[in-house]
Every structure is written in structure tokens, then in C-alpha cells.
C-alpha atoms as a PDB file:
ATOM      1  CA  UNK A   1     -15.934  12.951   0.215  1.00  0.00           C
ATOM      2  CA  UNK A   2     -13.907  12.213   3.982  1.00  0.00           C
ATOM      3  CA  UNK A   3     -15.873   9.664   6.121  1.00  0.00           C
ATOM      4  CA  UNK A   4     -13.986  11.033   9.169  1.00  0.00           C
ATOM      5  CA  UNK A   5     -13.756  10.019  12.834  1.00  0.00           C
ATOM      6  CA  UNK A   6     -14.075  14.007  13.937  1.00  0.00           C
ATOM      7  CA  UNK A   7     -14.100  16.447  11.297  1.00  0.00           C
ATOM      8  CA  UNK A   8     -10.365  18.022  10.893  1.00  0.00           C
ATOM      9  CA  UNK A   9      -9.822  20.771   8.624  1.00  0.00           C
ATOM     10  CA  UNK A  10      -6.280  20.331   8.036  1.00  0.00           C
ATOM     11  CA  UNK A  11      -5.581  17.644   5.031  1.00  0.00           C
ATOM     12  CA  UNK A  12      -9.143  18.284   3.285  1.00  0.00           C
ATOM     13  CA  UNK A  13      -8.942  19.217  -0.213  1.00  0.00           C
ATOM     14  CA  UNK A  14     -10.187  22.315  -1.242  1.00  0.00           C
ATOM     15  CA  UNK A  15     -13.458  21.139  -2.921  1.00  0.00           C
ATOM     16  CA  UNK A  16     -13.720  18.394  -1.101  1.00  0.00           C
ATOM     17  CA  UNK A  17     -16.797  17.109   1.095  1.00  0.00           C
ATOM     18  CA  UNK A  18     -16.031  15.514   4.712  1.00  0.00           C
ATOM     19  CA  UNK A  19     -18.758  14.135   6.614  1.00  0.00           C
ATOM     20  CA  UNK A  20     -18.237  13.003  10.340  1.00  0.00           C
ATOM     21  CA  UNK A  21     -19.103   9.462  10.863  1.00  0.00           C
ATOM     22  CA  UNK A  22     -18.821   7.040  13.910  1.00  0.00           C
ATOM     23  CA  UNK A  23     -16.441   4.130  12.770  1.00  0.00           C
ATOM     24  CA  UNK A  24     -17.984   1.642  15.413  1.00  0.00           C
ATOM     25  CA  UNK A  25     -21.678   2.477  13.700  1.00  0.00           C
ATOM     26  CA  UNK A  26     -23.201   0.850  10.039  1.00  0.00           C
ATOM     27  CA  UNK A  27     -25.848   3.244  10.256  1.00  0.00           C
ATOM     28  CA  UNK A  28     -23.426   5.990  10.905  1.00  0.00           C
ATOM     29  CA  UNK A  29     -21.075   4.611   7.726  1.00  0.00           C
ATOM     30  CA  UNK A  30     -23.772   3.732   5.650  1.00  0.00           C
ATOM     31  CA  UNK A  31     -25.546   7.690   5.698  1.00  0.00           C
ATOM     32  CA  UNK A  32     -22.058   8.835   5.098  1.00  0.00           C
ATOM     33  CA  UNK A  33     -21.835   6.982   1.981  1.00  0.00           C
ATOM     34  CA  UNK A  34     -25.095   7.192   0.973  1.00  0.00           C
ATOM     35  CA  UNK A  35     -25.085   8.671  -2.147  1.00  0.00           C
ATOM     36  CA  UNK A  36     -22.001   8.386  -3.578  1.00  0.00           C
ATOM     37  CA  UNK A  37     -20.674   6.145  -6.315  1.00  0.00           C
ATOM     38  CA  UNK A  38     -17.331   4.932  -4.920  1.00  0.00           C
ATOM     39  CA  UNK A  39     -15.906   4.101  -1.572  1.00  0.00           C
ATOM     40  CA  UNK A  40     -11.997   4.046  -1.517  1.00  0.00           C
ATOM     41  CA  UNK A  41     -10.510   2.901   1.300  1.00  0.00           C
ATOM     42  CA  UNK A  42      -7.180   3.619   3.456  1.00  0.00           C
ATOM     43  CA  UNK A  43      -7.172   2.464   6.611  1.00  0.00           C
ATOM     44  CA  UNK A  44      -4.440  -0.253   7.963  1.00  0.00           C
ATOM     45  CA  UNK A  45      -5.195  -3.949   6.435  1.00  0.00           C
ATOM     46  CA  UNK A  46      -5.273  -5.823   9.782  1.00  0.00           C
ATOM     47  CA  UNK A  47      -8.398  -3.741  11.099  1.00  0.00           C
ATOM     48  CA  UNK A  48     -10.542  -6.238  10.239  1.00  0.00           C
ATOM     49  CA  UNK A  49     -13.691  -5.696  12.167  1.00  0.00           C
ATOM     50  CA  UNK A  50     -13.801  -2.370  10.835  1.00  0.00           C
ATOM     51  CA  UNK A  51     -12.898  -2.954   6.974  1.00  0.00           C
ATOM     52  CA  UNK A  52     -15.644  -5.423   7.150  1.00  0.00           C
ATOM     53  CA  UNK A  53     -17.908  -3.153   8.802  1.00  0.00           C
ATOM     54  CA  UNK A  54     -17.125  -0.255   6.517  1.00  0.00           C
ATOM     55  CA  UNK A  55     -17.643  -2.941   3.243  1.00  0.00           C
ATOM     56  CA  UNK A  56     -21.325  -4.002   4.571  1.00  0.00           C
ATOM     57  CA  UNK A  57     -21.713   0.166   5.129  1.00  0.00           C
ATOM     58  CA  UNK A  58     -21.205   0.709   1.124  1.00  0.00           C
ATOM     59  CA  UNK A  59     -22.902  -1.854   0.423  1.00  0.00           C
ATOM     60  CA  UNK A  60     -25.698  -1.062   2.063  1.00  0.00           C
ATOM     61  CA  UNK A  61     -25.627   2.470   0.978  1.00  0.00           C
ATOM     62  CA  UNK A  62     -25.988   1.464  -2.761  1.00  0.00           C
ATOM     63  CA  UNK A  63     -22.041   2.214  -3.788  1.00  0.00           C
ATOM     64  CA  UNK A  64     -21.283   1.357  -6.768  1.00  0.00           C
ATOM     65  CA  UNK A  65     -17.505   0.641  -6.172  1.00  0.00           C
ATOM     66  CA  UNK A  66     -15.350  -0.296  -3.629  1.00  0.00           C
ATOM     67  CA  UNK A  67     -11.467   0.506  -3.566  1.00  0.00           C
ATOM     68  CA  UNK A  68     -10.486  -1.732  -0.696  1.00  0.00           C
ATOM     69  CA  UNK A  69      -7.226  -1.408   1.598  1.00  0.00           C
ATOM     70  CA  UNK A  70      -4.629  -3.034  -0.504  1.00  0.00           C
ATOM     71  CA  UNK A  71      -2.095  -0.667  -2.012  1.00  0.00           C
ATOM     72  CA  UNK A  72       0.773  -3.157  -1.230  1.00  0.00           C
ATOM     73  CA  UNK A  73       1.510  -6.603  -1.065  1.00  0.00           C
ATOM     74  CA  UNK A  74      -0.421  -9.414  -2.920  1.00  0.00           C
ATOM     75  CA  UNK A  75      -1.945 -11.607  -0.161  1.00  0.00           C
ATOM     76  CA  UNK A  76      -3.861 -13.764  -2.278  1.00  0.00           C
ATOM     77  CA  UNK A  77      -0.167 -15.667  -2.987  1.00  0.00           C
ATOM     78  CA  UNK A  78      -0.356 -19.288  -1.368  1.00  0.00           C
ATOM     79  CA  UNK A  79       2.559 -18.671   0.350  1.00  0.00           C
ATOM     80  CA  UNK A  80       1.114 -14.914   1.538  1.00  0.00           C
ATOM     81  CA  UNK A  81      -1.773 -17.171   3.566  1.00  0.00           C
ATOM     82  CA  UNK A  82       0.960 -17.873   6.775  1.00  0.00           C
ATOM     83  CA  UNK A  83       1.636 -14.611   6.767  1.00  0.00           C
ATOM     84  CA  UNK A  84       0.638 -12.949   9.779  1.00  0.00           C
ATOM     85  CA  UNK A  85      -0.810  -9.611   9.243  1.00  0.00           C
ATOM     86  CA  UNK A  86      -2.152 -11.225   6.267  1.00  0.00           C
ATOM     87  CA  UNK A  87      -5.166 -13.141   7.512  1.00  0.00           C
ATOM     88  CA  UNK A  88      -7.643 -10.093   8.211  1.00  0.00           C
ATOM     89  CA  UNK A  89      -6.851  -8.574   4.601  1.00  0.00           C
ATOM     90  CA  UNK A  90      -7.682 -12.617   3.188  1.00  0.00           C
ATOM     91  CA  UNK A  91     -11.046 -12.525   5.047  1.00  0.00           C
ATOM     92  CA  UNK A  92     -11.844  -8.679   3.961  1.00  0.00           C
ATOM     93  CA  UNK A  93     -11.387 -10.046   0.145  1.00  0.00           C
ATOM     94  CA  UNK A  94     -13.585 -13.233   0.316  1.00  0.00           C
ATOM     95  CA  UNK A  95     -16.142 -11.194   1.860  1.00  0.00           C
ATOM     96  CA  UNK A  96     -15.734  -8.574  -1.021  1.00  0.00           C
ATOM     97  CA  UNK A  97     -15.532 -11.410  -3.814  1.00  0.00           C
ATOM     98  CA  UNK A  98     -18.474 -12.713  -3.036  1.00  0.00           C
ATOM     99  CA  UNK A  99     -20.359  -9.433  -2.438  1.00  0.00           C
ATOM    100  CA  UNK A 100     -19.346  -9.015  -6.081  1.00  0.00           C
ATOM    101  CA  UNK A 101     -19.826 -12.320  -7.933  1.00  0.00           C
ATOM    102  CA  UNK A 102     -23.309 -11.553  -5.901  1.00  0.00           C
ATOM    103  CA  UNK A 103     -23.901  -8.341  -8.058  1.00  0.00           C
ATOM    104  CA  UNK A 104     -24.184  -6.541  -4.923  1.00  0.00           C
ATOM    105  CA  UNK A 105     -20.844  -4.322  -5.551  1.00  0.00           C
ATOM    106  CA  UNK A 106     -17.984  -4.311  -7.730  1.00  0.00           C
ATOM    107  CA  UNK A 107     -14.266  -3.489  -6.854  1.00  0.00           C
ATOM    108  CA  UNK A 108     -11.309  -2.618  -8.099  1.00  0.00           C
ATOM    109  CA  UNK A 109      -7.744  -3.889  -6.338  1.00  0.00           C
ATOM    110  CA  UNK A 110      -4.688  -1.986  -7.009  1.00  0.00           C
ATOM    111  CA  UNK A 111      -1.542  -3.295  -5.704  1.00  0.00           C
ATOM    112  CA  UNK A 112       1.816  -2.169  -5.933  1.00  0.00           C
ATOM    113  CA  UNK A 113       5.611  -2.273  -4.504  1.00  0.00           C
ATOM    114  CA  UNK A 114       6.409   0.156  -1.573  1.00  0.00           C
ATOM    115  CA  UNK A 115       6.401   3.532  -1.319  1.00  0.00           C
ATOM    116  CA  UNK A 116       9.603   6.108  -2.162  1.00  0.00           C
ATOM    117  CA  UNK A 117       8.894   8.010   0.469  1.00  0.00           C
ATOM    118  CA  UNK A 118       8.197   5.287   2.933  1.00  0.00           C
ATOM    119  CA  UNK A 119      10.838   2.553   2.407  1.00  0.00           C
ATOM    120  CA  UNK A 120      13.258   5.901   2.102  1.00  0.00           C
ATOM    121  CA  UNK A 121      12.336   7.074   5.382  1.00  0.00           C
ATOM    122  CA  UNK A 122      11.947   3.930   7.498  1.00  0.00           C
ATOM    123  CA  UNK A 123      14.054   3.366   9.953  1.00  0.00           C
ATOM    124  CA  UNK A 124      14.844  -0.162   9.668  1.00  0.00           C
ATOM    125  CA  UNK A 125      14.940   0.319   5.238  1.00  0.00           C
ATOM    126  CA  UNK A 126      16.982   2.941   3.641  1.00  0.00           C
ATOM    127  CA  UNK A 127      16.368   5.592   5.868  1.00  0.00           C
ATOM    128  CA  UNK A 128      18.057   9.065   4.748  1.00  0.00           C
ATOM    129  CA  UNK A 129      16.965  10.721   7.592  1.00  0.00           C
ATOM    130  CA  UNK A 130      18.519   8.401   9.771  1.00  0.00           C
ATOM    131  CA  UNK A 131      21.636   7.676   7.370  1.00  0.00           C
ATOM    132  CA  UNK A 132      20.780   4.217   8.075  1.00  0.00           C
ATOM    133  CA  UNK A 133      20.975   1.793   4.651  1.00  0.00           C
ATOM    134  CA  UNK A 134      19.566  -1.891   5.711  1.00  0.00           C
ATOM    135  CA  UNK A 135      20.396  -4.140   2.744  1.00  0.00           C
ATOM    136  CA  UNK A 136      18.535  -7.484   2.727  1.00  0.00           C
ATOM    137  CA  UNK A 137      20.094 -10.471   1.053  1.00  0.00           C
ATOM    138  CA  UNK A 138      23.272  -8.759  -0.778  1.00  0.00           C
ATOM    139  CA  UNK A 139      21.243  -6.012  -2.324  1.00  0.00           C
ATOM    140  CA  UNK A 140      20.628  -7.737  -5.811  1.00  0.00           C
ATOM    141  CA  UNK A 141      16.866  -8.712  -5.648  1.00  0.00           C
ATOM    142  CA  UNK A 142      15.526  -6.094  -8.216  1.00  0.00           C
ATOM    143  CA  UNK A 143      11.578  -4.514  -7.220  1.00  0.00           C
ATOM    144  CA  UNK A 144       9.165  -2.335  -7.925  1.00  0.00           C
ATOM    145  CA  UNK A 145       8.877   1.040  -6.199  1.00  0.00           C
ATOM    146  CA  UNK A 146       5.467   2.994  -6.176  1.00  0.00           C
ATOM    147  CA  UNK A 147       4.979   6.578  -4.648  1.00  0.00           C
ATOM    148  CA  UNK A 148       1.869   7.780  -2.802  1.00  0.00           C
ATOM    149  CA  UNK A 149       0.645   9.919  -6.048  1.00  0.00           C
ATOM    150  CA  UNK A 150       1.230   6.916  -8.418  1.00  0.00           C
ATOM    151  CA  UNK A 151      -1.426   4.909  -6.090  1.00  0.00           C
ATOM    152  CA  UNK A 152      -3.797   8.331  -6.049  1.00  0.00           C
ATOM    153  CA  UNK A 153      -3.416   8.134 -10.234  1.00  0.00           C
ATOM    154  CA  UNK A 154      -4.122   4.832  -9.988  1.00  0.00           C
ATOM    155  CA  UNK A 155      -7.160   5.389  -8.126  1.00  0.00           C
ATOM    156  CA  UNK A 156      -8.651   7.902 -10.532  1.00  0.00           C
ATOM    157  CA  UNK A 157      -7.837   6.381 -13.273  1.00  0.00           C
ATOM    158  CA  UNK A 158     -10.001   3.145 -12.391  1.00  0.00           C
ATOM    159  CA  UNK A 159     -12.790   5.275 -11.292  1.00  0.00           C
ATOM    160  CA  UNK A 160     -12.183   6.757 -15.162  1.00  0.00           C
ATOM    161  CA  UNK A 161     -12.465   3.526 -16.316  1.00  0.00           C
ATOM    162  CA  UNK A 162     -15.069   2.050 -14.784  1.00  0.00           C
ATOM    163  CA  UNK A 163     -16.385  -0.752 -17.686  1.00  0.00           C
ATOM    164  CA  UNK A 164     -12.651  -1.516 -17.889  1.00  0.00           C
ATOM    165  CA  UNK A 165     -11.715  -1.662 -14.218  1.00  0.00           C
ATOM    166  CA  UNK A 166     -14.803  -3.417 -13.028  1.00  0.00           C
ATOM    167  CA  UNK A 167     -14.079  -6.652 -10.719  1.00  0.00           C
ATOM    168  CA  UNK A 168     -10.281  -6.315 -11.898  1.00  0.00           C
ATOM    169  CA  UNK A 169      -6.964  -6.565  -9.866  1.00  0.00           C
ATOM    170  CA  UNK A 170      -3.900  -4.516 -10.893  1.00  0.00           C
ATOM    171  CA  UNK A 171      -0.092  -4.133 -10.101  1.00  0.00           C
ATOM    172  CA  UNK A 172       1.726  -0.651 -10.355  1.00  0.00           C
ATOM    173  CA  UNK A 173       5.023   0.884  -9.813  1.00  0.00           C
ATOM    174  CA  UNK A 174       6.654   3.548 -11.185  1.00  0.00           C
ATOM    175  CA  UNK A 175      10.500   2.224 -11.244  1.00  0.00           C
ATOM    176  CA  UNK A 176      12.318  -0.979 -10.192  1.00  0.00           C
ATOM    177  CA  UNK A 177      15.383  -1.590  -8.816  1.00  0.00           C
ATOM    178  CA  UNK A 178      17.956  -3.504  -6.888  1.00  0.00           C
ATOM    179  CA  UNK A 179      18.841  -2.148  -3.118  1.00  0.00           C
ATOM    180  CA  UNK A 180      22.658  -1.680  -4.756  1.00  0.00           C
ATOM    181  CA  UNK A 181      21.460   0.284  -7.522  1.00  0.00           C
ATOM    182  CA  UNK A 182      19.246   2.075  -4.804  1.00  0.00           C
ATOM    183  CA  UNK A 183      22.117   2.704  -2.791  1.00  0.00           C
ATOM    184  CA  UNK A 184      24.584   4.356  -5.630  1.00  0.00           C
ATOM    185  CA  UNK A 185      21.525   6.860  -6.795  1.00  0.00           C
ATOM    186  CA  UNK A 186      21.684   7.649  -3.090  1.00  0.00           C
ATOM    187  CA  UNK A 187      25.206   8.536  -3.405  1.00  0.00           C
ATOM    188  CA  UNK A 188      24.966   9.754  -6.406  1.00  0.00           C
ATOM    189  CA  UNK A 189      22.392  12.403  -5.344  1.00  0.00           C
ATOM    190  CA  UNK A 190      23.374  12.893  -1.739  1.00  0.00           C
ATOM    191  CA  UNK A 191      27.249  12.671  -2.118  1.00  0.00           C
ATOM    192  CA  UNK A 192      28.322  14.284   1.406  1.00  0.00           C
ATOM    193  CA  UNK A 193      25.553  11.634   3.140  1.00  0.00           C
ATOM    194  CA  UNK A 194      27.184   9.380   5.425  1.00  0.00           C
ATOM    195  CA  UNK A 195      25.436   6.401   5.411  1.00  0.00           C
ATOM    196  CA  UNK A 196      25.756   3.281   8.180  1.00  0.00           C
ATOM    197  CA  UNK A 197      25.181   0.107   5.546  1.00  0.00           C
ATOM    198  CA  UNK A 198      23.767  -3.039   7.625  1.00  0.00           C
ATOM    199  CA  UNK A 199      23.650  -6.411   6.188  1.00  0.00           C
ATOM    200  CA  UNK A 200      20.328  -8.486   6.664  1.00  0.00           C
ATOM    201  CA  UNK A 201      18.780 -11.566   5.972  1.00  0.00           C
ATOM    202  CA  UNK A 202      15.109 -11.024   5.291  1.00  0.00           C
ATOM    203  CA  UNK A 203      14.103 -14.513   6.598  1.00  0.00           C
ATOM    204  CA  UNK A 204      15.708 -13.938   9.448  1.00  0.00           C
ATOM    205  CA  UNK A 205      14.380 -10.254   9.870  1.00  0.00           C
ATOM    206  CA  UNK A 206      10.642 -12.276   9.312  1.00  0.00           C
ATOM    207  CA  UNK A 207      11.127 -14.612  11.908  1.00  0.00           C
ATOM    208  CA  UNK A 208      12.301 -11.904  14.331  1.00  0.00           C
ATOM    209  CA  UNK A 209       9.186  -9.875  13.586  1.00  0.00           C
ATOM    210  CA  UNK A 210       6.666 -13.121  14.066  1.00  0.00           C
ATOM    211  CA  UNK A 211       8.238 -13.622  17.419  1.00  0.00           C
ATOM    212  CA  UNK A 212       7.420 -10.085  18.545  1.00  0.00           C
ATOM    213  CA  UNK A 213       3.892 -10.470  17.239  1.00  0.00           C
ATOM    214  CA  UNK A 214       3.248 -13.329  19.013  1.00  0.00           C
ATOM    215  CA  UNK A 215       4.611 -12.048  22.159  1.00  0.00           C
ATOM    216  CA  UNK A 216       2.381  -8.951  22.176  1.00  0.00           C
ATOM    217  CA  UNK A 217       4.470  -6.298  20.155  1.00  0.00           C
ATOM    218  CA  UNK A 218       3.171  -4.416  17.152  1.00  0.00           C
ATOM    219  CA  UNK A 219       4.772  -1.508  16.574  1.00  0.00           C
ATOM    220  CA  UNK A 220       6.127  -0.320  13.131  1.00  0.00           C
ATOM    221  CA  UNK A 221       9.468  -2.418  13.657  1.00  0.00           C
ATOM    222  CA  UNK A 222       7.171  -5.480  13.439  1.00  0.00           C
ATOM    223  CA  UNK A 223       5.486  -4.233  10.612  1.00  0.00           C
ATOM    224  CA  UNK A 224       8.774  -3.719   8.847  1.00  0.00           C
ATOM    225  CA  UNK A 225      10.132  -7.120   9.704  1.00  0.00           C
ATOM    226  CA  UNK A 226       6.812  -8.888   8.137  1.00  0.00           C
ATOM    227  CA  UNK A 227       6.215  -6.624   4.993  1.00  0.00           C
ATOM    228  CA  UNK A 228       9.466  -6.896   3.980  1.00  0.00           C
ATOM    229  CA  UNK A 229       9.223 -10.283   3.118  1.00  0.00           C
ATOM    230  CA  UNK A 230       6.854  -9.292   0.778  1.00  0.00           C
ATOM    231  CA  UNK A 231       9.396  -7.064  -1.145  1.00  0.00           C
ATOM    232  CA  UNK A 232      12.123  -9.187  -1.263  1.00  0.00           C
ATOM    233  CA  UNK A 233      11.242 -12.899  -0.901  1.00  0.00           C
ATOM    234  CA  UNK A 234      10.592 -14.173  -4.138  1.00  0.00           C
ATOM    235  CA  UNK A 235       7.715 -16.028  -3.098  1.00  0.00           C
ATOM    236  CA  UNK A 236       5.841 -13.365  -2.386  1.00  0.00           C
ATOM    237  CA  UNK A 237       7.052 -10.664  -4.385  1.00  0.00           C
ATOM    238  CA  UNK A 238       4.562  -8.688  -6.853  1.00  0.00           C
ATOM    239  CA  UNK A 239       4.440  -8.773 -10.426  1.00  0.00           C
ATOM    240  CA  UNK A 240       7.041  -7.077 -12.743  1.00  0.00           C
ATOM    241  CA  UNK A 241       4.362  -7.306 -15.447  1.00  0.00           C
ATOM    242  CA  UNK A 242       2.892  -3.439 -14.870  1.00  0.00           C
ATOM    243  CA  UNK A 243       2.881  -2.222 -17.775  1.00  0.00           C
ATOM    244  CA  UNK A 244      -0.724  -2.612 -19.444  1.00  0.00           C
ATOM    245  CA  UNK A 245      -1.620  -1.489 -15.728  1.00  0.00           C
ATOM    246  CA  UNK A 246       0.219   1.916 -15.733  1.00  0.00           C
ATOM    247  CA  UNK A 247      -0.893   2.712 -18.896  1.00  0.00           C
ATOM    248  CA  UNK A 248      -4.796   2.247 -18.371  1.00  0.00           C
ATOM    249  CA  UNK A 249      -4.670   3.474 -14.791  1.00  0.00           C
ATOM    250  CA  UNK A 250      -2.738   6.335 -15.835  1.00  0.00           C
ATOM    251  CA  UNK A 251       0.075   5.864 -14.064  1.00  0.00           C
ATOM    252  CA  UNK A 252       4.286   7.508 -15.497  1.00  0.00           C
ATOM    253  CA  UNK A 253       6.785   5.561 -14.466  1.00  0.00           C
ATOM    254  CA  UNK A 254       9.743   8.034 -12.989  1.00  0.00           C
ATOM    255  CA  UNK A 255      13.668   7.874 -14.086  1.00  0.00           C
ATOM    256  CA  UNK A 256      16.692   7.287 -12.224  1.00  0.00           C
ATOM    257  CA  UNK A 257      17.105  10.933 -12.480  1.00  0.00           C
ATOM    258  CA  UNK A 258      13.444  11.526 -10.833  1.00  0.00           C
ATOM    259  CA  UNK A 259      14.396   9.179  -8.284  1.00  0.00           C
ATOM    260  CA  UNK A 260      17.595  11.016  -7.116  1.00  0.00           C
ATOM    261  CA  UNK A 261      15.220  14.129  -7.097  1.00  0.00           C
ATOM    262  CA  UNK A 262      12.950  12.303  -4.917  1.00  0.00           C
ATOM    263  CA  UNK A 263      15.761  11.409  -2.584  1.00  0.00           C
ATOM    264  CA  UNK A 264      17.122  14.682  -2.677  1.00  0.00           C
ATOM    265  CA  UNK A 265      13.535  16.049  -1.147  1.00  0.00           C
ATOM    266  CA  UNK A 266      13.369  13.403   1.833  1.00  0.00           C
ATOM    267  CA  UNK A 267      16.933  14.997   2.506  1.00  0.00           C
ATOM    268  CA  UNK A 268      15.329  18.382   3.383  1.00  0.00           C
END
């Protein structure tokens, strides 16, 4: 089932239930849920009013699990806590750990390195569309790559497993690799791409985005700039340590050759 703003058509499962539901409203969130066993949700990490809001709405409603906004970086890190963006995602999980240790609700966290067919469409990452190849630090920081469907296994599988999964935390990806070894699969499958190569450094490209934050700009370029740390600054990086993970959430890793077939698509 869709808790949705207005009811669209377009992007609802055949099968599945949507029921219209007025974000700025518990009562309206909580009938939506009402019901139902799980609440998964999607919606950008720094909403915090509304993550909170939609939490106390499944709780209220009797869910029985809650998938919160994660499906990224690890914020819980010591070094993720001065992170802006990260602060409203920190206050979501206390809220939710405590709900839990409570008995109230239990939850399941799945985390995971970015997305193929983000990172490969970006603008500012390694953007085929835009031919536009930003390499951060010389290119030879090796992490893990997730797609959307390996985060939708993910999510079925701990609903699957829900003994297992209860009250657990979990890091996925499907393939890792080094921005260099990213860039000659890109080559490799795309051999008539022309590609402008720019060399970054991701501190820098942090402290650029902070300073647009704090002077009133978020747009996606800020984004970028912040959550990239998270990729490639060791400090903050994600586990490489996925394996027991995959297996019980059910998610296949892909090969080099399924990447370059992945590339090959965000060509088109």
C-alpha cells in the first residue's frame, strides 16, 4: 500500500493499494496505515518533522515494522554527527530506538553504497549523460555500489525474515569498485563516449557544499558535495563486510560484465 499526497495512477503497481493521506495530519497517516504490518519509508532524510510525524503515525496505527529512510550513508558514525544533512536522520533514529527498546515497534535499517543509476547520472559524479567523469582523490578509494532493485530485494527480504531482521541494521551492495576501475568499464562498454575527466578533492568539494548550505542553497549540487563524503572519506565510508547481509536479505551481487550492461542502458 501508497500513503500518497494525491492519488496518482502512474507508478502504482498493478496489485497494489494507494490510499490518499494528508502528510501534515497523524490522524490522516495513522488511518492510512492502520492495518497493515509494515511501514517502509522513502522520503528525503532531512524532512524531519515529517519522518517523525509519519513514525508516531505507525506507531500509533499498531505497525508492526518500520523501514525508515536510510538506504545510504551510515550516520550513526561519530564522525557522520557534524555532518550537516545528517542531524534530522540522527534525531529520526533515537526516536525510533527507543520506540523499539520500548516494545512499541521494531525496525529494520538497511544501508548501502550509492546507487548505479544515480552516481552514473549525476552531474557532478560520473555522469554519462553529461560525458562528465568527476574523480575524487586520484580515483583509487575502492566502494560499494547498490542499485535501486538491490535496496527493493533488500526490503522484501527483511519483511521475509522477520524473527531474523527484527531490531537489526544491515549494509548491502551489489559490486565495489575504485572510480579508475569505474572509469575503464565505462570505456570499455561505451568506447566512442567522450568523456571530460575532472580532478577533485572530496574535502574540498565538502567544504564547498557546507558553505552553500549555510548561505541558503540546497539544491542537488549541495547534496552531492555533502554525500559524497560519505562515499569516499574513509571516515565515513560503509562497511565492505556485506556479505552475510546479501545473502539473508536476498540480495546478487552483479559482475563487471552486468555493470557495463548497466552503463550501456543509462547511455540510451
Amino acid at each position: 500500500m501508497a500513503a500518497l499526497k494525491k492519488i496518482a495512477v502512474i507508478g502504482i503497481p498493478t496489485g497494489a493499494k494507494a490510499a490518499e493521506a494528508d502528510y501534515e495530519s497523524l490522524e490522516s497517516l495513522t488511518a492510512a496505515f492502520r492495518g497493515f504490518d509494515a511501514v517502509v519509508c522513502t522520503l528525503p532524510g532531512h524532512l524531519e518533522a515529517l519522518l517523525l510525524r509519519i513514525l508516531d503515525a505507525a506507531i500509533a496505527a499498531g505497525v508492526r515494522r518500520f523501514i525508515p529512510s536510510e538506504f545510504g550513508s551510515d550516520h550513526r558514525q561519530p564522525a557522520a554527527h557534524s555532518v550537516p544533512l545528517s542531524a534530522s536522520k540522527i534525531k529520526v533514529d533515537n526516536t525510533l530506538q527507543k520506540a523499539a527498546a520500548e516494545g512499541r515497534i521494531e525496525y529494520t535499517s538497511i544501508l548501502g553504497g550509492p546507487w548505479i543509476e544515480w552516481i552514473m547520472t549525476f552531474e557532478e559524479g560520473m555522469s554519462i549523460p553529461e560525458r562528465k567523469f568527476f574523480i575524487h582523490d586520484g580515483g583509487g578509494i575502492p566502494f560499494g555500489l547498490t542499485t535501486r532493485k538491490a535496496f527493493g530485494d533488500a526490503v522484501a527480504g527483511a519483511l521475509r525474515h522477520p524473527e531474523e531482521t527484527k531490531n537489526q541494521i544491515y549494509t548491502i551492495e551489489v559490486i565495489s569498485l575504485t572510480q579508475n576501475r569505474i572509469l575503464q568499464l565505462v570505456k570499455e562498454a561505451l568506447p566512442d563516449l567522450e568523456l571530460e575527466i575532472v580532478h577533485v578533492n572530496t574535502k574540498e568539494r565538502y567544504e564547498r557544499g557546507v558553505k552553500k548550505l549555510v548561505s541558503g542553497v540546497f539544491d542537488m549540487s549541495v547534496v552531492g558535495d555533502i554525500v559524497l563524503r560519505f562515499v569516499f572519506d574513509s571516515e565515513l565510508q560503509l562497511t565492505s563486510d556485506t556479505k552475510a547481509a546479501n545473502e539473508l536479505l536476498g540480495v546478487e551481487s552483479i559482475t563487471e560484465k552486468q555493470f557495463k550492461e548497466l552503463v550501456r542502458s543509462l547511455a540510451n
